[in-house]
Protein backbone atom coordinates (compact mmCIF):
# COMPACT_ATOMS: atom_id res chain seq x y z
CA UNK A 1 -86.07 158.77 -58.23
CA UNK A 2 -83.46 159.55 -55.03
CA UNK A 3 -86.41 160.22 -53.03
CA UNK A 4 -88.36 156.83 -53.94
CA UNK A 5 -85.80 154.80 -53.19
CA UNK A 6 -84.88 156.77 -50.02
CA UNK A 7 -88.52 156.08 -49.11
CA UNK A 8 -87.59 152.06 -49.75
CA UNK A 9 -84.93 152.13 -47.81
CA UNK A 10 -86.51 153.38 -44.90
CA UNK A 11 -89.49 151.36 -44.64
CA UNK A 12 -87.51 148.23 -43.75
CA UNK A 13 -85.34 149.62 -41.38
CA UNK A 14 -88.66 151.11 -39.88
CA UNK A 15 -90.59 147.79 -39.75
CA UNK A 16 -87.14 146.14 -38.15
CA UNK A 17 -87.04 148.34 -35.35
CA UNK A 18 -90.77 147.51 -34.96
CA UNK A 19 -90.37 143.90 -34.97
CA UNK A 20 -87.34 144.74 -32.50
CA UNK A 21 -90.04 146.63 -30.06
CA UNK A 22 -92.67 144.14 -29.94
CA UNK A 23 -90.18 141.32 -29.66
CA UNK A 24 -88.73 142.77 -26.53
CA UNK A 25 -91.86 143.84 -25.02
CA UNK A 26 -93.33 140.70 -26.08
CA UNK A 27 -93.93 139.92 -21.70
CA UNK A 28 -95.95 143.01 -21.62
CA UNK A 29 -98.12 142.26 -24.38
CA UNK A 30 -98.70 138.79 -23.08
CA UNK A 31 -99.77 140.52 -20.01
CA UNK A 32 -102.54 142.81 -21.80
CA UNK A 33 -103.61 140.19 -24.43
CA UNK A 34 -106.35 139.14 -22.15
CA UNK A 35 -107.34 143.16 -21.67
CA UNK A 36 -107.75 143.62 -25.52
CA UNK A 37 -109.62 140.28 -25.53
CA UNK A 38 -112.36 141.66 -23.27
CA UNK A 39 -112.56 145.10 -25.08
CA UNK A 40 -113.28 143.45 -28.37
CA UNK A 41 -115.28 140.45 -27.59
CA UNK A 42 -117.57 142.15 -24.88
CA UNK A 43 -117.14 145.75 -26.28
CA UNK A 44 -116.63 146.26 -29.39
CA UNK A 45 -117.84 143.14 -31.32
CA UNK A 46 -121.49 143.47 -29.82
CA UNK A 47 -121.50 147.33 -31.16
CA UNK A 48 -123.45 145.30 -34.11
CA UNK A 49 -126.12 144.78 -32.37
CA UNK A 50 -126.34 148.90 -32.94
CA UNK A 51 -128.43 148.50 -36.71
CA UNK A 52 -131.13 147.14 -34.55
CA UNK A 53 -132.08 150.73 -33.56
CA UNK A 54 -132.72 151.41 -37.06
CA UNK A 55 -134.85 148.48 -38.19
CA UNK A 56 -138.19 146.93 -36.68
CA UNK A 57 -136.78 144.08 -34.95
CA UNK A 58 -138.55 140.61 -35.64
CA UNK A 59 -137.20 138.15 -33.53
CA UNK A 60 -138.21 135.20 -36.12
CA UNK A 61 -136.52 137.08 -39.16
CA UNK A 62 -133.25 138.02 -37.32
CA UNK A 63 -131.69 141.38 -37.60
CA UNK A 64 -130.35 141.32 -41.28
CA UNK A 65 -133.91 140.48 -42.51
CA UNK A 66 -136.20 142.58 -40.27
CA UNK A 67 -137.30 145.36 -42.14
CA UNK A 68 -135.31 149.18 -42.12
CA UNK A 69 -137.15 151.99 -40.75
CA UNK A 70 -134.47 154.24 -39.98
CA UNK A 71 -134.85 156.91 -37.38
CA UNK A 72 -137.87 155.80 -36.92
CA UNK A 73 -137.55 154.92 -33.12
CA UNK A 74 -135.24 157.78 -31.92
CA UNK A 75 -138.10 160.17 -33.20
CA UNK A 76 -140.71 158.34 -31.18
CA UNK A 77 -138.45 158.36 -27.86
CA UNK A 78 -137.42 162.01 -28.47
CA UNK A 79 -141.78 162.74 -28.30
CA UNK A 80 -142.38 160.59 -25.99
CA UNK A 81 -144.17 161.99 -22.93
CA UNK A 82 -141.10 160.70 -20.46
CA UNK A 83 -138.09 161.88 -22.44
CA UNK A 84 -137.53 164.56 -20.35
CA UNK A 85 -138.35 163.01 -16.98
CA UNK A 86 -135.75 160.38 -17.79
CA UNK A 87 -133.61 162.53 -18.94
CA UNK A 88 -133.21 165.14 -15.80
CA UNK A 89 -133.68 162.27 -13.12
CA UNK A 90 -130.40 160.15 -15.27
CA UNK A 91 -128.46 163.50 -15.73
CA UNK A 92 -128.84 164.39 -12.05
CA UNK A 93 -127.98 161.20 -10.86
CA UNK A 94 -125.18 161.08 -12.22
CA UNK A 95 -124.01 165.05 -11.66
CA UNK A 96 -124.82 164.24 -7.42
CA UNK A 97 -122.39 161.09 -8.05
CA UNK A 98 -120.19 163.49 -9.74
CA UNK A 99 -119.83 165.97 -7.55
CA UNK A 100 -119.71 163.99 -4.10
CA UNK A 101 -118.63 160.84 -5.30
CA UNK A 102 -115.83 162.12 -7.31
CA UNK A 103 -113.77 164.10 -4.69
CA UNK A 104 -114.44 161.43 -1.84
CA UNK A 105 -111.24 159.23 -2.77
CA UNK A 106 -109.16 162.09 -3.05
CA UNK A 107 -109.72 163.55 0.03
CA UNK A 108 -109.57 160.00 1.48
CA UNK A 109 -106.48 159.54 -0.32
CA UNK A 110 -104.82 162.54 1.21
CA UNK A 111 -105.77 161.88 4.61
CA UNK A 112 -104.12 158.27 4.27
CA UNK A 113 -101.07 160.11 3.00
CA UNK A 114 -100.70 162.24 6.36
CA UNK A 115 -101.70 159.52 8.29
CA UNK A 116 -97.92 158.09 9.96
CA UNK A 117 -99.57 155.20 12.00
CA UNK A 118 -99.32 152.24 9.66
CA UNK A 119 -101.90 149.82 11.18
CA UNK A 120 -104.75 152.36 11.47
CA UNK A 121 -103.69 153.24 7.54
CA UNK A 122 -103.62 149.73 6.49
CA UNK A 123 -107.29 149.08 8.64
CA UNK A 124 -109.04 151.76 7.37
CA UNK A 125 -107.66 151.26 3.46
CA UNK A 126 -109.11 147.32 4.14
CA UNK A 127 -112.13 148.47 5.99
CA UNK A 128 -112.80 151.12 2.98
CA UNK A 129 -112.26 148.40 -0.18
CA UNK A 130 -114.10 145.77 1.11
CA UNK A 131 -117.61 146.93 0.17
CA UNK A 132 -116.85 147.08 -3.26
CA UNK A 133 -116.27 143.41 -3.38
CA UNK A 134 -119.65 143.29 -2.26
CA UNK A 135 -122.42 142.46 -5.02
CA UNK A 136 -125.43 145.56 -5.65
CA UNK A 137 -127.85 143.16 -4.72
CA UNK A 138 -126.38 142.34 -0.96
CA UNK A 139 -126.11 146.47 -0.80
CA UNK A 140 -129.02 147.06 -1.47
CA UNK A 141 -130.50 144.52 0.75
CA UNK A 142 -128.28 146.44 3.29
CA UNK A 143 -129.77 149.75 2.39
CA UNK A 144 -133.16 148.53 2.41
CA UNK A 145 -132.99 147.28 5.85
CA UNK A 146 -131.20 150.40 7.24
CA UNK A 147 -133.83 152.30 6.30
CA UNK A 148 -137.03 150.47 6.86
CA UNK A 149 -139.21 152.21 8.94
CA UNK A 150 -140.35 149.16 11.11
CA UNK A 151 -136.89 148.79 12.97
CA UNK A 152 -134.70 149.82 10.91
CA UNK A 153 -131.20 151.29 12.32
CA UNK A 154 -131.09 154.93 10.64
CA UNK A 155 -135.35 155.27 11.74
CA UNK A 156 -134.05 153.75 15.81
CA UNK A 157 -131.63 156.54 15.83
CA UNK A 158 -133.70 158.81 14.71
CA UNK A 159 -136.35 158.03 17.03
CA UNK A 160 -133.94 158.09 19.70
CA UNK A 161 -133.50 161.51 19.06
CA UNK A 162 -137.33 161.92 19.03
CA UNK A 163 -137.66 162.37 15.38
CA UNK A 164 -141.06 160.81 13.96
CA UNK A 165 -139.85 157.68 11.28
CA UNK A 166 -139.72 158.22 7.65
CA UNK A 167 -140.55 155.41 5.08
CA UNK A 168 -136.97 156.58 2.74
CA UNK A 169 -137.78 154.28 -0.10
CA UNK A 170 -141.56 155.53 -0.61
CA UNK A 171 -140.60 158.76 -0.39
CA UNK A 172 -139.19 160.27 -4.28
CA UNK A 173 -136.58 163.31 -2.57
CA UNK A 174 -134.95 161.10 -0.68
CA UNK A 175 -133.75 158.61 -3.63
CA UNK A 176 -130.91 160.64 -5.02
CA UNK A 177 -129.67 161.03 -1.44
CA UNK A 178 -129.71 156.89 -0.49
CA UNK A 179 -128.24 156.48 -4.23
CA UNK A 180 -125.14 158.53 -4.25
CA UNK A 181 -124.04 158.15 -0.19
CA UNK A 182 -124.59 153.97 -0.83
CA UNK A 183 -122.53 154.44 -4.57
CA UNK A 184 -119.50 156.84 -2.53
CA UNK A 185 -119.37 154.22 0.55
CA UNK A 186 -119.33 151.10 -2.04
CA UNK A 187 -116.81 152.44 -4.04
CA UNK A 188 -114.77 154.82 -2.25
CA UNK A 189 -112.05 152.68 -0.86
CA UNK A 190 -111.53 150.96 -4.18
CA UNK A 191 -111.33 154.50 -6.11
CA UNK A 192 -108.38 155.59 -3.30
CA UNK A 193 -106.18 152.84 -4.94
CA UNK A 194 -104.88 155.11 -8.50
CA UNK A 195 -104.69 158.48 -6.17
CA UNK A 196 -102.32 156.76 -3.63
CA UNK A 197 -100.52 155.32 -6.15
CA UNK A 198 -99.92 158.73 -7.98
CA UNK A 199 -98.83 159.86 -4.21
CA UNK A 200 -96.18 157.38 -3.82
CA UNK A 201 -94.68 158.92 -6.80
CA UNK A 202 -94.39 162.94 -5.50
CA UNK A 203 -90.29 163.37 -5.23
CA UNK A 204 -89.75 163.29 -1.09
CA UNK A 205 -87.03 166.00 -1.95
CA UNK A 206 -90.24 168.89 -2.46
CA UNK A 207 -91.33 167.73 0.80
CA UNK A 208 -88.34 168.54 2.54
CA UNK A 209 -87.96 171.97 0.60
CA UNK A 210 -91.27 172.45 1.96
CA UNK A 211 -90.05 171.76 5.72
CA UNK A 212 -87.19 173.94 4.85
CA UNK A 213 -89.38 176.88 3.32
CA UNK A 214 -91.64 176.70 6.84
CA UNK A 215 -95.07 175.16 4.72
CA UNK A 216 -97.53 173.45 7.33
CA UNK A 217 -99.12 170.19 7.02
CA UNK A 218 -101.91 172.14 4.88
CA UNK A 219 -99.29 174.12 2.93
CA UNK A 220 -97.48 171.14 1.45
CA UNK A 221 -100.77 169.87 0.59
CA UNK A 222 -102.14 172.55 -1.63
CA UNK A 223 -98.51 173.23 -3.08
CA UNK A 224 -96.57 169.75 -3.26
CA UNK A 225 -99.03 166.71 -2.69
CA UNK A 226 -102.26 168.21 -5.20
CA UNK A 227 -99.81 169.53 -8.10
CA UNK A 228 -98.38 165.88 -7.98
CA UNK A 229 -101.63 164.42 -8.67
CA UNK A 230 -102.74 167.02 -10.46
CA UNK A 231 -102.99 164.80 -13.97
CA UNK A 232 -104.28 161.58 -12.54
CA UNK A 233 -107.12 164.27 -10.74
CA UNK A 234 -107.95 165.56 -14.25
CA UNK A 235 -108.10 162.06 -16.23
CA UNK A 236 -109.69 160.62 -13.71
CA UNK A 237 -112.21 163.29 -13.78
CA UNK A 238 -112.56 163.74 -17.91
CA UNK A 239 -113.25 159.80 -17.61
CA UNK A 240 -115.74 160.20 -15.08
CA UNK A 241 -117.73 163.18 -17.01
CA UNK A 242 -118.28 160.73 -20.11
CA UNK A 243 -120.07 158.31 -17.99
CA UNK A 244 -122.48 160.73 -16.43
CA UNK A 245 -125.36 159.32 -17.77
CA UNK A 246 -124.37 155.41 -17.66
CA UNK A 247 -125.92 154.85 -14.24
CA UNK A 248 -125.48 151.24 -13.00
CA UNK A 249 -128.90 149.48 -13.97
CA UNK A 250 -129.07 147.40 -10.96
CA UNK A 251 -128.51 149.11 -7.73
CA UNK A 252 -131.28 151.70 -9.48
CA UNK A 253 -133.42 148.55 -10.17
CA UNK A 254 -132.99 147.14 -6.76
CA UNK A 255 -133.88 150.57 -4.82
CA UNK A 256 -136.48 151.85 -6.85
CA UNK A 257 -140.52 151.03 -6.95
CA UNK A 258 -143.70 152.49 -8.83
CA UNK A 259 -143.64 155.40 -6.04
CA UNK A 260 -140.24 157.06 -6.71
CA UNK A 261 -140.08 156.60 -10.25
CA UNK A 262 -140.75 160.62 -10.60
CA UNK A 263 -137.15 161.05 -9.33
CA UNK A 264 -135.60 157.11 -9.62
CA UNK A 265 -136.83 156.02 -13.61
CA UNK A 266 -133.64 156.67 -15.62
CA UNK A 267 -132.35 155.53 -19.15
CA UNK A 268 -131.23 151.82 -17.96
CA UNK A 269 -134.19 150.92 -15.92
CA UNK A 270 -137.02 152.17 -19.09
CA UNK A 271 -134.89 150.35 -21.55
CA UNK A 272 -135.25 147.34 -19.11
CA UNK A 273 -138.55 147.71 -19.42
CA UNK A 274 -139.17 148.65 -22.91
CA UNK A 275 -136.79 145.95 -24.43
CA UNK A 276 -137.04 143.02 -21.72
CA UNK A 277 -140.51 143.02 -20.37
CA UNK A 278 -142.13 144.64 -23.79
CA UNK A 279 -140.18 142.70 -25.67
CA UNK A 280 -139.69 146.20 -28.04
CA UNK A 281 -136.17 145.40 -28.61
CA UNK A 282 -135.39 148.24 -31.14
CA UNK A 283 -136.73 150.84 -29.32
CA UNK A 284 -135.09 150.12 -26.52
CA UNK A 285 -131.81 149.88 -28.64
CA UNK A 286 -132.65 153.55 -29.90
CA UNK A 287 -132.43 154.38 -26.10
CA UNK A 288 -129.06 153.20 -24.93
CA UNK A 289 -127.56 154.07 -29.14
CA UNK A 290 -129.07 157.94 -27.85
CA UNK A 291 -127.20 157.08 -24.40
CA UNK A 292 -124.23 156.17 -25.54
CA UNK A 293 -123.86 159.41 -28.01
CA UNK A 294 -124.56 161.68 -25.30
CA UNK A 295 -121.76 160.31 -23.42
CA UNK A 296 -119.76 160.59 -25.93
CA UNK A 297 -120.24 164.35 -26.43
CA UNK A 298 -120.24 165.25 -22.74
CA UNK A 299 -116.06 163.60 -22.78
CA UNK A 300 -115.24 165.45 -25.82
CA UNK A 301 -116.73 168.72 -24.81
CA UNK A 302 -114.84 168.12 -21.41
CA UNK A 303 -111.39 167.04 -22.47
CA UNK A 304 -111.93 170.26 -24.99
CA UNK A 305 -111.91 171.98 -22.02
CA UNK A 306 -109.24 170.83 -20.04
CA UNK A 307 -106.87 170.67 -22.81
CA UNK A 308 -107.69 175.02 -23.48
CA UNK A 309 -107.27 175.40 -19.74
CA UNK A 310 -104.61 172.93 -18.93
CA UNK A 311 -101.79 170.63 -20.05
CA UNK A 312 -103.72 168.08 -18.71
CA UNK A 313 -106.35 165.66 -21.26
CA UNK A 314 -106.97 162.35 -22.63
CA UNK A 315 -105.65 162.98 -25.91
C-alpha cells in the first residue's frame, strides 16, 4: 500500500518538472516545430502509401479497394532478369560515393583548419559551397558540355595533349567516374560546414601542449585535431552507410541514356520507369519498400559495428 502511494506521489512531481522543462525550453521547440512538421507530413505520413506494394493497384478503385495480393510483386522483382544488374550498378554507386565522396570534406576541412590566411579561407569555403546551391539539372548540363566530344573543354585538353577524343557519356566505364567526381565537387563545400564546426570546438589548450611536447603540423593532426572529430567522423559516416543505395534519381536520370544503362540503370531510375511511364504503380512500390529495407539493414549492421569497436554510434 506504501509503495502505491509512493508511486502517486511521484508521478506528479515527475509530470511538474516536465511541464517545467518544456515551458522553459519552449524557444527551442518553437524553433524545431517546423523540423518535426516536415518529418511527418513529407516523411512519415506518406509511409501509407507502403500497402500499395502489397495489393494490385487500380487507380479507379483507390488503394483500400484494389485487390490484396501480398508478396506478390517483391517475388516477381526478386526473378526478374535485371535484379541483379540493378542491384550491383546501385550498390556500387553508392560504395564509389562512399569511399571518395565521404573523406573529401574532411580532408578539406582540415586543410581550412591549417590554413592562417583568412581571405583565401573564406574564398575557397565560398568558392567550394556554391555549387551545391546549384540545381542537378544546371550540373548536369555543365557535365554534359564538359565532356562532349565536339568541343568540349575536358576532350580540348585532351587533344592538346594529343590524346584522340572520347564520347564519356556513350561510353558505360566511364559513368561511375563522371557520377561520383560531379556528386564530391557539388557537395563538398557544403559537407565541410558540420566538420569545421566540430573543429572550432577542439580545446586550444591540447594545441599548445602539442607545441610544448615538439608535435609538427602533421603530429597535432593525427593526435589532437582527428580525435576531436572523431564522433562527428563516425555519425557522419554510420548516416552515410544507410543511404548507400538511395542514389539521387535525377542527376542519374539526367546523365544516363539507353547506352550506359549496363553500368548507369539503378533502383530510382527502373522504378521511374516501371511506376511513371508503365503506369505499374505497385510494382514499382515493391521496389523502393525492398530499397528502403536494405537501407535500413546496412545502418543497423554498421552502427552494430561501431558501437563493438568504439564509443562512438547513433544509438
Amino acid at each position: 500500500m506504501a509503495h502505491i502511494q509512493a508511486e502517486t506521489e511521484i508521478r506528479p512531481s515527475s509530470i511538474g518538472k516536465l511541464g517545467k522543462r518544456l515551458v522553459k525550453s519552449k524557444l527551442l521547440i518553437l524553433m524545431f516545430l517546423p523540423c518535426l512538421l516536415y518529418y511527418i507530413l513529407f516523411k512519415y505520413y506518406p509511409m501509407i502509401g507502403i500497402v500499395v506494394s502489397f495489393k494490385n493497384y487500380n487507380l479507379y478503385k483507390g488503394i483500400w479497394a484494389s485487390d490484396w495480393v501480398g508478396f506478390k510483386y517483391y517475388i516477381t522483382f526478386f526473378h526478374n532478369p535485371d535484379f541483379w544488374l540493378l542491384f550491383r550498378n546501385t550498390f556500387l554507386l553508392g560504395l564509389y560515393k562512399l569511399l571518395f565522396g565521404f573523406p573529401a570534406p574532411v580532408i578539406l576541412a582540415l586543410l581550412l583548419n591549417e590554413a592562417k590566411n583568412i581571405l583565401f579561407k573564406r574564398f575557397v569555403q565560398t568558392a567550394t559551397y556554391l555549387p551545391h546551391f546549384i540545381s542537378n539539372v544546371i550540373v548536369a548540363s555543365m557535365v554534359t558540355m564538359f565532356l562532349s566530344p565536339t568541343g568540349g573543354l575536358i576532350n580540348r585538353v585532351m587533344n592538346a595533349f594529343g590524346v584522340d577524343t572520347i564520347n564519356f557519356l556513350t561510353e558505360p566505364g566511364w559513368f561511375r567516374s563522371i557520377y561520383v567526381l560531379s556528386e564530391i565537387w557539388q557537395h563538398l563545400g557544403w559537407e565541410t560546414i558540420i566538420y569545421l564546426a566540430a573543429l572550432s570546438s577542439i580545446d586550444s589548450s591540447l594545441y599548445e601542449a602539442a607545441d610544448i611536447d615538439g608535435a609538427g603540423r602533421l603530429r597535432k593532426i593525427w593526435s589532437v585535431t582527428l580525435p576531436g572529430i572523431a564522433s562527428a567522423i563516425v555519425i557522419l559516416l554510420l548516416l552515410n552507410v544507410g543511404k548507400i543505395l538511395e542514389i539521387g534519381f535525377e542527376k542519374v536520370y539526367l546523365l544516363a541514356n539507353p547506352v550506359t544503362y549496363e553500368t548507369a540503370d539503378i533502383f530510382s531510375t527502373y522504378v521511374y520507369r516501371v511506376g511513371m511511364t508503365n503506369g505499374n504503380f505497385s510494382y514499382a512500390s515493391a521496389i523502393d519498400m525492398f530499397t528502403g529495407v536494405v537501407s535500413v539493414v546496412f545502418i543497423v549492421s554498421a552502427n552494430y559495428i561501431s558501437r563493438k569497436l568504439s564509443d562512438n554510434s547513433l544509438w
